[in-house]
C-alpha atoms as a PDB file:
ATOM      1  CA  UNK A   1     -12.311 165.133 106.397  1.00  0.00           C
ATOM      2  CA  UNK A   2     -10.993 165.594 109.977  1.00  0.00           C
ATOM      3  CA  UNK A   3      -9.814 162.714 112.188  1.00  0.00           C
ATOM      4  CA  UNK A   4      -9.165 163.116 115.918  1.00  0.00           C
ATOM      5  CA  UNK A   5      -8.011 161.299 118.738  1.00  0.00           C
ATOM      6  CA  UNK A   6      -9.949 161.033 121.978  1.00  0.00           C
ATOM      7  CA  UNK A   7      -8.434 160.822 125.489  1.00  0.00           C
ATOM      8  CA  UNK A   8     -11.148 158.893 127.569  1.00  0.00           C
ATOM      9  CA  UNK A   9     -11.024 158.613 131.470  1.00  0.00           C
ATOM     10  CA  UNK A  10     -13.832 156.045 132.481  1.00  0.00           C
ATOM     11  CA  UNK A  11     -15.096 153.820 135.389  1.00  0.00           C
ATOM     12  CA  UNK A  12     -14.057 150.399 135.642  1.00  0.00           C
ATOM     13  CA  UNK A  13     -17.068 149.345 136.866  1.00  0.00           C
ATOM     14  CA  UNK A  14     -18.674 150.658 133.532  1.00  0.00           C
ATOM     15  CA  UNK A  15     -16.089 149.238 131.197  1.00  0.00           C
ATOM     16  CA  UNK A  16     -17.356 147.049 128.590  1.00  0.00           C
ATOM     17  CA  UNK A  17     -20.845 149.285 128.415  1.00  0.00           C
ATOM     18  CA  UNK A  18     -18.845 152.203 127.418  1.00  0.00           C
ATOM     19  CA  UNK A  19     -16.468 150.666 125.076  1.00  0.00           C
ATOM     20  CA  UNK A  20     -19.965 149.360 123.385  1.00  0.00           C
ATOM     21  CA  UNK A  21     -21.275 152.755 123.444  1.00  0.00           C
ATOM     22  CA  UNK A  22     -17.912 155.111 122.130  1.00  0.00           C
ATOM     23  CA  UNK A  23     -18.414 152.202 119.182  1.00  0.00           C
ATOM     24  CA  UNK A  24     -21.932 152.523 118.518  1.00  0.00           C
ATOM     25  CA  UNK A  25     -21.253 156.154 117.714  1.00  0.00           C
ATOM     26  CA  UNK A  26     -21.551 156.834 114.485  1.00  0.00           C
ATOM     27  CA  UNK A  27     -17.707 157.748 113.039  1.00  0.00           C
ATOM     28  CA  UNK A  28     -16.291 156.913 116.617  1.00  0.00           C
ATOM     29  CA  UNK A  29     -14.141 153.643 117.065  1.00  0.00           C
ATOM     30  CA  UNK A  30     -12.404 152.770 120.431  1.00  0.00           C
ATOM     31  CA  UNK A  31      -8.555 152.073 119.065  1.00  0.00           C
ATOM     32  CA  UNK A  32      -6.568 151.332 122.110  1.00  0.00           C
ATOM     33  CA  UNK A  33      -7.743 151.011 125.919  1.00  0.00           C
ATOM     34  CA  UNK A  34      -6.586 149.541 129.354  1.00  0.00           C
ATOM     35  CA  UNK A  35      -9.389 148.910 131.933  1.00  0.00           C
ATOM     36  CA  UNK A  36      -6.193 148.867 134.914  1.00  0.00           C
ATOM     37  CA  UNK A  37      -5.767 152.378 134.063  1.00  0.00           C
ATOM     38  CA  UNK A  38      -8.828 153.429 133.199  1.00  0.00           C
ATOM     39  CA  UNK A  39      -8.414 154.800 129.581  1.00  0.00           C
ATOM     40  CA  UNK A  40      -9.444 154.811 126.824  1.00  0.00           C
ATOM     41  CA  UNK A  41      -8.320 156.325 123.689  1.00  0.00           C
ATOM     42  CA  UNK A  42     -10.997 156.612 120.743  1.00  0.00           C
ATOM     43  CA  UNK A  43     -10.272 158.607 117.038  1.00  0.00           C
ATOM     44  CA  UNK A  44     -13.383 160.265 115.465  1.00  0.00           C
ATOM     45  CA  UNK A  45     -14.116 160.670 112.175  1.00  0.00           C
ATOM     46  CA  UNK A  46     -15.630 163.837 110.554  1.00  0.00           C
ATOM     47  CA  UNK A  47     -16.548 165.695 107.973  1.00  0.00           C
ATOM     48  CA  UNK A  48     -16.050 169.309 109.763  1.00  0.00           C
ATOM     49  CA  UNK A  49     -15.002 170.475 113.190  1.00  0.00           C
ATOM     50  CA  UNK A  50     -18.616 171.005 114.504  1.00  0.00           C
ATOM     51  CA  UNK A  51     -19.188 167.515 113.617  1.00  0.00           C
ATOM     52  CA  UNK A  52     -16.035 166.261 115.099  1.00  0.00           C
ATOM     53  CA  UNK A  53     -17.260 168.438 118.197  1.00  0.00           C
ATOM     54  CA  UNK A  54     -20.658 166.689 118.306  1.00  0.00           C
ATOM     55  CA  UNK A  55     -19.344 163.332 118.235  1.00  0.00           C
ATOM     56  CA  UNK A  56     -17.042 164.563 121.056  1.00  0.00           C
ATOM     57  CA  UNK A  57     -20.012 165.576 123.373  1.00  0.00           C
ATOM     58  CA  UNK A  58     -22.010 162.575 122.376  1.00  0.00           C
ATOM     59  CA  UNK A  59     -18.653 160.563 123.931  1.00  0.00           C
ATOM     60  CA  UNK A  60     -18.697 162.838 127.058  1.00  0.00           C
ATOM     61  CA  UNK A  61     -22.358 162.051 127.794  1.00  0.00           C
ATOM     62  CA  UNK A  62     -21.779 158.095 128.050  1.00  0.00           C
ATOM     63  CA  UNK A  63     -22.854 157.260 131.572  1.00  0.00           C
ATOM     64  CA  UNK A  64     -19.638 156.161 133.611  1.00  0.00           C
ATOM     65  CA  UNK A  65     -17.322 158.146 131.381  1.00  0.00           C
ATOM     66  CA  UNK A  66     -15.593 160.849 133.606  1.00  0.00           C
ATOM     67  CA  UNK A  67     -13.635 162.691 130.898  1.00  0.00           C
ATOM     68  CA  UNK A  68     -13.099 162.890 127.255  1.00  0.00           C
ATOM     69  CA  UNK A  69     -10.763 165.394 125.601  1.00  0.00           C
ATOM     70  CA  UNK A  70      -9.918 166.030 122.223  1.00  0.00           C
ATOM     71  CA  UNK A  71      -5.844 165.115 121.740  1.00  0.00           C
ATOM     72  CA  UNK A  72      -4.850 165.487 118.006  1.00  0.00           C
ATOM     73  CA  UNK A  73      -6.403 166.653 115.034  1.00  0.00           C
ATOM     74  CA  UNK A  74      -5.860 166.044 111.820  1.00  0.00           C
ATOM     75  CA  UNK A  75      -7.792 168.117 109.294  1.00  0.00           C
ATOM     76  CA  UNK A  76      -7.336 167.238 105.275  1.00  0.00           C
ATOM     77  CA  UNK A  77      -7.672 171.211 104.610  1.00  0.00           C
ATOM     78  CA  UNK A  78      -5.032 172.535 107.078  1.00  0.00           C
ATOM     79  CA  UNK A  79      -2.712 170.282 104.530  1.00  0.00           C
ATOM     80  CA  UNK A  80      -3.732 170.393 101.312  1.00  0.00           C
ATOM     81  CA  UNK A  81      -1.142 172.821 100.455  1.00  0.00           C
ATOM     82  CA  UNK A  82       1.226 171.208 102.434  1.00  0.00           C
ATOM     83  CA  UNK A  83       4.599 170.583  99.972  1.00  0.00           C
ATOM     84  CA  UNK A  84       6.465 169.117 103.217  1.00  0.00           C
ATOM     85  CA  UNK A  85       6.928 165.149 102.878  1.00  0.00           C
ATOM     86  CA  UNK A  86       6.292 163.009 106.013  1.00  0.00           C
ATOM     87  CA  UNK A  87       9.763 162.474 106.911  1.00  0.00           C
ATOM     88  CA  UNK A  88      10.763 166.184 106.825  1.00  0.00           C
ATOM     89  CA  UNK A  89       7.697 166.738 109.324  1.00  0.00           C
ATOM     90  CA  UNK A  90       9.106 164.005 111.622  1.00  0.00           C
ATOM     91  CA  UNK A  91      12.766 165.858 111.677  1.00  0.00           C
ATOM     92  CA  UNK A  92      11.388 168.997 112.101  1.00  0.00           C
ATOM     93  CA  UNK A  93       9.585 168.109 115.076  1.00  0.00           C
ATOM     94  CA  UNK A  94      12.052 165.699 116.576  1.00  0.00           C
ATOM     95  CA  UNK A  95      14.552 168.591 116.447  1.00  0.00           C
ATOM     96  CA  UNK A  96      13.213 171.613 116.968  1.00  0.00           C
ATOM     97  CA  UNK A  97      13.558 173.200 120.657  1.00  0.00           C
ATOM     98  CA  UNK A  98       9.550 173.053 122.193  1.00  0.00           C
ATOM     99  CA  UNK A  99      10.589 176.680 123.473  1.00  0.00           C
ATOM    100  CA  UNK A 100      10.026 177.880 119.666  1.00  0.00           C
ATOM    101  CA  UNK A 101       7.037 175.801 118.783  1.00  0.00           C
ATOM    102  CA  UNK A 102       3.418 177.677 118.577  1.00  0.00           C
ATOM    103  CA  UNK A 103       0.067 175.502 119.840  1.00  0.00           C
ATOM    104  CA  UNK A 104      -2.823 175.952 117.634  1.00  0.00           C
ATOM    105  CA  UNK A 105      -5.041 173.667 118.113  1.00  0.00           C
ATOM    106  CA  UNK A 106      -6.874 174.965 120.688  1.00  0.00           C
ATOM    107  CA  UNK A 107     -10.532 173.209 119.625  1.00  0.00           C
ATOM    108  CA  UNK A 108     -12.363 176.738 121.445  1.00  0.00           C
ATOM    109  CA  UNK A 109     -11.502 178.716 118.835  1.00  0.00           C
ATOM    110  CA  UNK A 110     -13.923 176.746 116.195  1.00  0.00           C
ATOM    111  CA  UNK A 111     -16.936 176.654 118.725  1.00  0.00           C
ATOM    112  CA  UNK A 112     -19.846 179.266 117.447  1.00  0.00           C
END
């Protein structure tokens, strides 16, 4: 199972159609939004990444929806072996310089 998070940029004018629609989606749900700034953040729900990328275009098509861009994540089989505990994660990230940390999750790199 993968869950992601959605960064939404959308027109005002459109608002409550488009919140409607991101929810209609099958496995999308609109979580937080604010119509004076026009976004909208939505997570998805997946089984796979082509899934989670299907779900994303569906999102991008909505008429009066400017941008949407995959944020975060989360996939249950990049963890399963994980023997880190929450907390520990937290630390390590809270502390560590951002110099030294390595981006991964480029979502290109899954497309076929």
């Amino acid at each position: 199972m993968n869950i992601s998070s959605i960064i939404i940029k959308a027109k005002q004018e459109k608002w409550e159609e488009i919140l409607l629609a991101i929810n209609a989606i099958t496995n999308a749900e609109v979580a937080l939004h604010e119509k004076d700034k026009s976004i909208i953040i939505a997570t998805i729900e997946a089984n796979d990444t082509q899934e989670e990328i299907q779900i994303l275009q569906k999102i991008q098509k909505i008429h009066g929806v400017l941008s949407a861009d995959m944020h975060l994540t989360y996939s249950e089989s990049d963890l399963k072996d994980c023997k880190m505990q929450a907390d520990k994660i937290a630390e390590l990230i809270d502390t560590t310089p951002i110099e030294s940390m390595q981006y991964s999750g480029d979502i290109k790199k899954f497309l076929k």
